[in-house]
C-alpha atoms as a PDB file:
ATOM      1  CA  UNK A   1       0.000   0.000   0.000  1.00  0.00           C
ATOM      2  CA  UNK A   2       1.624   3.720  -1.223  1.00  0.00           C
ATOM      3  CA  UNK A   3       1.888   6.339   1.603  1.00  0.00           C
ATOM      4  CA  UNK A   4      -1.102   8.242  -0.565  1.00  0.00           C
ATOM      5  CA  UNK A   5      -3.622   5.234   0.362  1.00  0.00           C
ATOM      6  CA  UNK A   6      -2.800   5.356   3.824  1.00  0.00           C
ATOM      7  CA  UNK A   7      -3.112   8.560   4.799  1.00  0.00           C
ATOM      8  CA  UNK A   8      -6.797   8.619   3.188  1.00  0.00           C
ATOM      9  CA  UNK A   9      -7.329   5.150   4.841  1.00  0.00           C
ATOM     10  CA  UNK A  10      -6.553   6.907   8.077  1.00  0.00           C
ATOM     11  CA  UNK A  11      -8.000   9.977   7.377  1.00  0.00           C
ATOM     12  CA  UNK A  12     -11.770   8.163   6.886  1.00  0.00           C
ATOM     13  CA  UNK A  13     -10.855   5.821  10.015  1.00  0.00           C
ATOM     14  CA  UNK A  14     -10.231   8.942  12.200  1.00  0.00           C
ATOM     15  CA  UNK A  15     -13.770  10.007  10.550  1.00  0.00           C
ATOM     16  CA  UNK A  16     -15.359   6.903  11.336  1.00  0.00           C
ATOM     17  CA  UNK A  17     -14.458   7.275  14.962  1.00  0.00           C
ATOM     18  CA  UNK A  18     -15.302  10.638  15.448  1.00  0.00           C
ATOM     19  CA  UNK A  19     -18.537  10.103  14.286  1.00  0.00           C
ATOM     20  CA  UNK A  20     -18.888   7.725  17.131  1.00  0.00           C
ATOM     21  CA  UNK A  21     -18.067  10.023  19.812  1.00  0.00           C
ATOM     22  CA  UNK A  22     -20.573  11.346  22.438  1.00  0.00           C
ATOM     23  CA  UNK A  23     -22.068  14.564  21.801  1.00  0.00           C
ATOM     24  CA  UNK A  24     -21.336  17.441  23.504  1.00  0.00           C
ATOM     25  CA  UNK A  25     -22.376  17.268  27.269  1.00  0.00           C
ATOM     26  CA  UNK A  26     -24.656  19.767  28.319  1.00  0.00           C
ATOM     27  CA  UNK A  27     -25.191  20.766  32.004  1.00  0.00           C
ATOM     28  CA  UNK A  28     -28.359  22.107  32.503  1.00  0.00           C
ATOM     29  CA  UNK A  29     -29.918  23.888  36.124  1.00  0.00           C
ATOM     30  CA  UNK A  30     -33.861  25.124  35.915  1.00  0.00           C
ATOM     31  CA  UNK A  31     -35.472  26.189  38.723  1.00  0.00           C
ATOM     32  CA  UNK A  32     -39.646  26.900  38.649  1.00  0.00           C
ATOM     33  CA  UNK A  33     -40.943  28.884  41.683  1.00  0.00           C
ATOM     34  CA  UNK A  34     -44.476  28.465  39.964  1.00  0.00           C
ATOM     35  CA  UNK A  35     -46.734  31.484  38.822  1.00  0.00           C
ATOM     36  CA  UNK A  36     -44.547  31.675  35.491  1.00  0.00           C
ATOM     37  CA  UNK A  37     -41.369  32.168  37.555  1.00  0.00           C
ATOM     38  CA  UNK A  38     -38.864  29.660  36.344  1.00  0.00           C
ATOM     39  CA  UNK A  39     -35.545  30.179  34.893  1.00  0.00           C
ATOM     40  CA  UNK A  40     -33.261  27.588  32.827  1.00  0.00           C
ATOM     41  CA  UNK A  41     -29.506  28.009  32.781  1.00  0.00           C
ATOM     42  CA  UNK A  42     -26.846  26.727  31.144  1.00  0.00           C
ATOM     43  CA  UNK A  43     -23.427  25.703  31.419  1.00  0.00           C
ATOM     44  CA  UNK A  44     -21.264  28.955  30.248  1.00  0.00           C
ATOM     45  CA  UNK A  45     -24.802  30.465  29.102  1.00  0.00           C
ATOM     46  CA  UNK A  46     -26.754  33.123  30.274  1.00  0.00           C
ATOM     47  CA  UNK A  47     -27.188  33.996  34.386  1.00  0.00           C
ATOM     48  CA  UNK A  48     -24.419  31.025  35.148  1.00  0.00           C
ATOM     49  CA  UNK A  49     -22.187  32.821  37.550  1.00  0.00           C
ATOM     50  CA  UNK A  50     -19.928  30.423  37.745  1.00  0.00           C
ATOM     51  CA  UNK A  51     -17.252  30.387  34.045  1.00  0.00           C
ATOM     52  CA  UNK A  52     -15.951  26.662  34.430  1.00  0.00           C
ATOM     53  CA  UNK A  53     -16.823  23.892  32.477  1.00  0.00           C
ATOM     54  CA  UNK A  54     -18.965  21.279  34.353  1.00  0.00           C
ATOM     55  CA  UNK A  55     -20.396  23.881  36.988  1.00  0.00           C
ATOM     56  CA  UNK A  56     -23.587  26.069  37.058  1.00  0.00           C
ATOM     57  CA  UNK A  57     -24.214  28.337  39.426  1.00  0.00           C
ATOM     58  CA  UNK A  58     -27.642  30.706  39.756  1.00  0.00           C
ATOM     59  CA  UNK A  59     -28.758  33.559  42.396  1.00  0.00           C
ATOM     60  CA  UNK A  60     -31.517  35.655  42.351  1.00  0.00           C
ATOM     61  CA  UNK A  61     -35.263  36.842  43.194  1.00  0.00           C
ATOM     62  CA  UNK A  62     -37.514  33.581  41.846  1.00  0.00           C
ATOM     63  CA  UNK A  63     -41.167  35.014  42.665  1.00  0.00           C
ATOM     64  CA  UNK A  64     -41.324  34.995  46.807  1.00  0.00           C
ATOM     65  CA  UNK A  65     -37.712  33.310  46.552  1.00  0.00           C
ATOM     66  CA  UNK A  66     -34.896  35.845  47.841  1.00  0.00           C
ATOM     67  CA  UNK A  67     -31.702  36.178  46.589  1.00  0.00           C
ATOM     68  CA  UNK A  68     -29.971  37.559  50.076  1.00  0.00           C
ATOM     69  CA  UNK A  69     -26.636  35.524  50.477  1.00  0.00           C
ATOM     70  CA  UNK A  70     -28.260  32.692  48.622  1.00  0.00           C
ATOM     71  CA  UNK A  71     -27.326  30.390  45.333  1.00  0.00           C
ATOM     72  CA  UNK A  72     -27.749  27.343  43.628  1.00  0.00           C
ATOM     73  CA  UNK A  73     -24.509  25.576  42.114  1.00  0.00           C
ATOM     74  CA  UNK A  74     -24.795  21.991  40.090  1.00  0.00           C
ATOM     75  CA  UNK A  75     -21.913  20.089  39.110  1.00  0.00           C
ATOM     76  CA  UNK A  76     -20.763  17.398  36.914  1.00  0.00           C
ATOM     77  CA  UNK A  77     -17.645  15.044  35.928  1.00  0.00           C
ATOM     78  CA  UNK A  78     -19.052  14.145  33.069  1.00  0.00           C
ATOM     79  CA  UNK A  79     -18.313  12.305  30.751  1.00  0.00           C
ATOM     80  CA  UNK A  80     -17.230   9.801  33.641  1.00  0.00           C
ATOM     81  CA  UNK A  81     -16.516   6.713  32.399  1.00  0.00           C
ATOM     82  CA  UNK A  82     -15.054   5.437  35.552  1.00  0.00           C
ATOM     83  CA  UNK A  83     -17.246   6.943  38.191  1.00  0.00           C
ATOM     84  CA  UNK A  84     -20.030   9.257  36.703  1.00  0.00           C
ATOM     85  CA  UNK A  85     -21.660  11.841  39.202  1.00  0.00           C
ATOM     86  CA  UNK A  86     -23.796  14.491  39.393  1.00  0.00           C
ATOM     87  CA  UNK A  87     -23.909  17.613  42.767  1.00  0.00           C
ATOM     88  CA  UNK A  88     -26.833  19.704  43.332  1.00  0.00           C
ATOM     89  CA  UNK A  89     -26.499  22.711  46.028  1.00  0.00           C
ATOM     90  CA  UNK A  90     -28.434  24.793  47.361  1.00  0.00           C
ATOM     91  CA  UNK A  91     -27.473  27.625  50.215  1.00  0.00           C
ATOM     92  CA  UNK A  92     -30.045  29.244  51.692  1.00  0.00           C
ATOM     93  CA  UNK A  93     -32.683  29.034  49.588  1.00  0.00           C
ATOM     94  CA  UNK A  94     -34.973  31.808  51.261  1.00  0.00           C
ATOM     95  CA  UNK A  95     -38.656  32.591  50.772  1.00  0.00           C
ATOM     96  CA  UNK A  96     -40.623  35.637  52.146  1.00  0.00           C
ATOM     97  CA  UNK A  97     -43.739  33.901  52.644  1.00  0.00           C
ATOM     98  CA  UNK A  98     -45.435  29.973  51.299  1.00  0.00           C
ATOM     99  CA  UNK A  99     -44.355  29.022  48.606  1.00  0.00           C
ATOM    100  CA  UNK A 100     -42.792  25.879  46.200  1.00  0.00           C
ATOM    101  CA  UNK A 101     -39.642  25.733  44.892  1.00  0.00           C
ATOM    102  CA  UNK A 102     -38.741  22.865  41.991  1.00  0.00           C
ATOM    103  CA  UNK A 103     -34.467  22.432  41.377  1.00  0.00           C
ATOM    104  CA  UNK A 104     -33.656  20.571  38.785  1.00  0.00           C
ATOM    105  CA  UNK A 105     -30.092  19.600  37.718  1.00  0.00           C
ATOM    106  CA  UNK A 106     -29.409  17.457  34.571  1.00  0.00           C
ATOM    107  CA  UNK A 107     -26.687  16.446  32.723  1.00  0.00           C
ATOM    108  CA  UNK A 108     -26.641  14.148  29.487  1.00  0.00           C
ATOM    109  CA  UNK A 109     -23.186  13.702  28.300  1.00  0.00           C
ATOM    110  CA  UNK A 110     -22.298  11.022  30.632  1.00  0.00           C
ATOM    111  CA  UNK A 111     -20.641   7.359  28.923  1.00  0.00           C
ATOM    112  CA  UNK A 112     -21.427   3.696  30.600  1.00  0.00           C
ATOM    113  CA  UNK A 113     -18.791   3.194  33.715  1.00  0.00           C
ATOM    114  CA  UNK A 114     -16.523   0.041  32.794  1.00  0.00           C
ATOM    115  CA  UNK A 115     -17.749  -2.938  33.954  1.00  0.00           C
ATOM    116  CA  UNK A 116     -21.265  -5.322  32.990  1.00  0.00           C
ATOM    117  CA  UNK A 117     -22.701  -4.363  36.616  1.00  0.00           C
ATOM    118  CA  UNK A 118     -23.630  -0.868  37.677  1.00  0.00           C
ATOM    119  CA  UNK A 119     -24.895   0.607  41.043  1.00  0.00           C
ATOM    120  CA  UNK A 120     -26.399   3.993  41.484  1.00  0.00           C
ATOM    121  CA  UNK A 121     -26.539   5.672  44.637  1.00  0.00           C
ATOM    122  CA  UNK A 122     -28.243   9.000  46.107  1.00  0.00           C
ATOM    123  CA  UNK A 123     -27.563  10.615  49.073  1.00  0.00           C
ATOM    124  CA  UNK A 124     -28.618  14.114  50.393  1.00  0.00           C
ATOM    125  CA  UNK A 125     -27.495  16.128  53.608  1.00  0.00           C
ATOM    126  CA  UNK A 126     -29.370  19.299  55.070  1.00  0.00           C
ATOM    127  CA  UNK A 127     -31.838  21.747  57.138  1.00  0.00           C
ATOM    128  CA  UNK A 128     -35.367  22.701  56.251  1.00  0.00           C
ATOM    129  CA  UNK A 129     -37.762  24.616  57.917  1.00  0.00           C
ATOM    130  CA  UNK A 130     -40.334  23.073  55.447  1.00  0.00           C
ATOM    131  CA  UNK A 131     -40.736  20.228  53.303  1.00  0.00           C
ATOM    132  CA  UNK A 132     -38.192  18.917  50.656  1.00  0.00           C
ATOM    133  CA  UNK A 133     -37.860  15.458  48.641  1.00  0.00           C
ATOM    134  CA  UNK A 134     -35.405  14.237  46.186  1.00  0.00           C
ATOM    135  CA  UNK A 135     -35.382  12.270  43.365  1.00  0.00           C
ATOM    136  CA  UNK A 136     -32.470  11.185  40.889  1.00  0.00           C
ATOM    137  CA  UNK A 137     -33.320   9.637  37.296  1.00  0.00           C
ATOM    138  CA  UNK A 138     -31.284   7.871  35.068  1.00  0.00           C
ATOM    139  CA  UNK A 139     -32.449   8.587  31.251  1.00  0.00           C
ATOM    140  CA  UNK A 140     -35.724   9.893  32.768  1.00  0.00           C
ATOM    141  CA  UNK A 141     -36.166   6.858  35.053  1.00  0.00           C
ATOM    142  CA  UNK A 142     -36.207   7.018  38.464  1.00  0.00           C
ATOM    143  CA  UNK A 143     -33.564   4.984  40.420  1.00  0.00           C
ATOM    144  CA  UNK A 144     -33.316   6.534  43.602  1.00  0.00           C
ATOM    145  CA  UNK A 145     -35.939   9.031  46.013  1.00  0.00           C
ATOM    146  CA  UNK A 146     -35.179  10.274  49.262  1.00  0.00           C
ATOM    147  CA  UNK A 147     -37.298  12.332  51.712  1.00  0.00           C
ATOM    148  CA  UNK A 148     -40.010  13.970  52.578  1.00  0.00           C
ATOM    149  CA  UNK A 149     -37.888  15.632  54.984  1.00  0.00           C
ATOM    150  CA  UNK A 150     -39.693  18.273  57.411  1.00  0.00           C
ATOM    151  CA  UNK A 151     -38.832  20.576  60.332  1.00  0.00           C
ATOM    152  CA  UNK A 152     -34.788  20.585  60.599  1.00  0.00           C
ATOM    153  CA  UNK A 153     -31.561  18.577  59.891  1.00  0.00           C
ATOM    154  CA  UNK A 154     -31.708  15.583  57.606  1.00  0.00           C
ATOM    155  CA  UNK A 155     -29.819  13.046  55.593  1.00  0.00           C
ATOM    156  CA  UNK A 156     -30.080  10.171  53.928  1.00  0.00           C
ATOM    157  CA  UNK A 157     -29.039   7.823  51.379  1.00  0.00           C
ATOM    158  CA  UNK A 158     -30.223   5.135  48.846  1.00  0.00           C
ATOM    159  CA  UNK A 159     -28.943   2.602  46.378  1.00  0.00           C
ATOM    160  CA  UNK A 160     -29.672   0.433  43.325  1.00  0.00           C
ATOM    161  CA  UNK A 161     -28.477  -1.594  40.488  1.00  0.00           C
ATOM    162  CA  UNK A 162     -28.873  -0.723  37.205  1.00  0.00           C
ATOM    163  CA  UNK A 163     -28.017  -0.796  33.579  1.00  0.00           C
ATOM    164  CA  UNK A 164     -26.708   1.585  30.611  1.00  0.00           C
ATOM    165  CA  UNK A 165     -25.831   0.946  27.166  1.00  0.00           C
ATOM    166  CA  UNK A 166     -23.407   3.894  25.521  1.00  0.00           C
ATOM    167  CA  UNK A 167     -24.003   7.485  26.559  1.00  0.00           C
ATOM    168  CA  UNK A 168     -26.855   8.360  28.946  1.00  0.00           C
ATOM    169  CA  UNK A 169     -28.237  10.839  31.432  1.00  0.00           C
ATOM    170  CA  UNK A 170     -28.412  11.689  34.798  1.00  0.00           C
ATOM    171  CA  UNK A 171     -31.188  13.561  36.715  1.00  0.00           C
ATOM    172  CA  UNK A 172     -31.505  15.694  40.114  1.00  0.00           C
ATOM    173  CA  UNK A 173     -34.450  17.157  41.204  1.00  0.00           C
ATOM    174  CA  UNK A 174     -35.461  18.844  44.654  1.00  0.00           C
ATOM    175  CA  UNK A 175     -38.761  20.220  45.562  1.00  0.00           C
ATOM    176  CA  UNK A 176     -39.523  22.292  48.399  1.00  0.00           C
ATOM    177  CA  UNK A 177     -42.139  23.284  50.149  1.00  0.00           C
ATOM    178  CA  UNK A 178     -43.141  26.204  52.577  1.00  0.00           C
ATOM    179  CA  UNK A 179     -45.680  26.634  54.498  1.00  0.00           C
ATOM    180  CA  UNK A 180     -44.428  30.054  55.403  1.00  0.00           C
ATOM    181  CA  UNK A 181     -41.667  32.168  55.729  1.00  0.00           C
ATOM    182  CA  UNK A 182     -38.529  30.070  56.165  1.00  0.00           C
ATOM    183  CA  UNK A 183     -34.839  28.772  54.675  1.00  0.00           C
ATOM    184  CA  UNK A 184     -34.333  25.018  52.996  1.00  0.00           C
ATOM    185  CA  UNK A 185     -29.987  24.224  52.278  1.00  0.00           C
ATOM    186  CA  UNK A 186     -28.938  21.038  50.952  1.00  0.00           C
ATOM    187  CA  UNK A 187     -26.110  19.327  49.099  1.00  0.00           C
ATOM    188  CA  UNK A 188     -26.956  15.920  46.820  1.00  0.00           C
ATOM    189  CA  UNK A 189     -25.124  13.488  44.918  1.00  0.00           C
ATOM    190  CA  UNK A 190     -25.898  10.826  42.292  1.00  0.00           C
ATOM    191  CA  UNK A 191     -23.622   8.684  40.966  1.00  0.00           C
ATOM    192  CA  UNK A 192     -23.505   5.741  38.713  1.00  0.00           C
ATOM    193  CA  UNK A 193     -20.053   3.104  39.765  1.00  0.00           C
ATOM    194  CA  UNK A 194     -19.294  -0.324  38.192  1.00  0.00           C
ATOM    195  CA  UNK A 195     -19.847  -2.954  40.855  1.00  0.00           C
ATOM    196  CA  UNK A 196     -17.122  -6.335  40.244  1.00  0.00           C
ATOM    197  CA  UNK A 197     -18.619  -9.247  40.062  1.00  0.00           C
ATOM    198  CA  UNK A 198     -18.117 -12.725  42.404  1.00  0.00           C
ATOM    199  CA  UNK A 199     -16.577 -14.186  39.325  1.00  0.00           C
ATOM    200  CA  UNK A 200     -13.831 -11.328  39.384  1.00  0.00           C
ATOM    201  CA  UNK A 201     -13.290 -10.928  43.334  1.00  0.00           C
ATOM    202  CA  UNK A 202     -12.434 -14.837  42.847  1.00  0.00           C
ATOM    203  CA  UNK A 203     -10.036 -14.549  40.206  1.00  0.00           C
ATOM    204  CA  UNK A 204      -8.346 -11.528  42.248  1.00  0.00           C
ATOM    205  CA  UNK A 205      -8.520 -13.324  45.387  1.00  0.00           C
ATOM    206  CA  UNK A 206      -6.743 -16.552  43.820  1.00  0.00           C
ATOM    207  CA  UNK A 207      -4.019 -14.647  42.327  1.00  0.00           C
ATOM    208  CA  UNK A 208      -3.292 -13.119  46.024  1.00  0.00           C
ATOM    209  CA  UNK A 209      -3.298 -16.384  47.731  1.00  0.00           C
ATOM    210  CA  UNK A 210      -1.030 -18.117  44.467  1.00  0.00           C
ATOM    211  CA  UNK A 211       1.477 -14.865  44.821  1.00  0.00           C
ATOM    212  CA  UNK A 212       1.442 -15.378  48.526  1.00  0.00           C
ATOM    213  CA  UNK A 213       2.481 -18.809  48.246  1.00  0.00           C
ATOM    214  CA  UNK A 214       5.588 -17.843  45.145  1.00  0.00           C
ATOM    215  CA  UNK A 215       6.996 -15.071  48.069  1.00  0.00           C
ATOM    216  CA  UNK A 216       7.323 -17.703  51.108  1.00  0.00           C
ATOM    217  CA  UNK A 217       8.790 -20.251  48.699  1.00  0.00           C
ATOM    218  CA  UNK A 218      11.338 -17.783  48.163  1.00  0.00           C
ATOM    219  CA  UNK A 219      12.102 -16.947  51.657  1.00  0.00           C
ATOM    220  CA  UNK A 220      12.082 -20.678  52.789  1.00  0.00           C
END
């Protein structure tokens, strides 16, 4: 084969596998207050007060929402292909009277972890002085809820297996609730890790025991 052949072989092949990369994550933080007050910002877009890549960060009057000292920051690693996980905060979310406040957080550039099994797992840390619940999705279905938390500090944490072929997404959402005047702060996490099977812990644990046995023929 000439040198000219080549490079257009590799030339197409480098085509061929750029086609089959991801597309462009996006990182995506809307927040609905109700009454037609809901804003959507993204990633390096408009009202994100925070310029890296993989971070979003809002503040600001939402309807009886406040702004004073408050913001809401969501985070991603995508496309994590070893561990993929997604952070949703909220300081001092602060409304002037009752009212419902819907976070969402979502991410879809994220590629399968290595490995045939997966586990997902939520967890969620805070202080209300309402009502807030959590949910996390994976491609729109739900694999993990947490809450209805009420009256003061709370955490908590949940986990399940599941399954992804190629690229997919990952949800947050948080929904508060006041009953009056009052603060709700939390921090959450989803994530989505490849779990080793018996089969492979086996394998792993008889190639300890046979090295093991090589290092104390040695020494004897």
């Amino acid at each position: 084969m000439n040198l000219k052949k080549l490079a257009c072989l590799l030339i197409a092949s480098g085509a061929m596998a750029f086609g089959a990369l991801p597309a462009q994550a996006t990182l995506i933080l809307y927040l609905d207050a109700g009454g037609g007050n809901d804003i959507t910002v993204v990633d390096n877009g408009a009202g994100d007060l925070d310029s890296a890549v993989g971070s979003v960060r809002w503040a600001g009057t939402l309807g009886t929402w406040l702004s004073n000292f408050s913001f809401t920051q969501g985070t991603s690693n995508s496309p994590g292909t070893g561990v993929a996980s997604l952070d949703l905060f909220s300081f001092y979310a602060t409304s002037r009277r009752n009212g419902n406040l819907r976070i969402e957080l979502v991410e879809d550039g994220f590629l399968s972890p290595i490995g045939p099994s997966l586990e997902a797992t939520s967890s969620v840390v805070g202080k209300t002085t309402g009502k807030v619940s959590f949910e996390s999705l994976l491609d729109n279905v739900t694999i993990g809820t947490l809450g209805t938390y009420s009256g003061g500090a709370f955490s908590g944490d949940t986990g399940t297996t599941v399954s992804t072929a190629g690229g997919f997404s990952l949800t947050q959402i948080a929904k508060i609730e006041h009953k009056y005047a009052g603060v709700t702060e939390f921090r959450s996490n989803t994530s989505i890790t490849s779990v080793a099977e018996p089969t492979t812990l086996g394998i792993l644990g008889l190639g300890l025991i046979g090295f093991a046995y090589m290092r104390r023929r040695r020494e004897s």
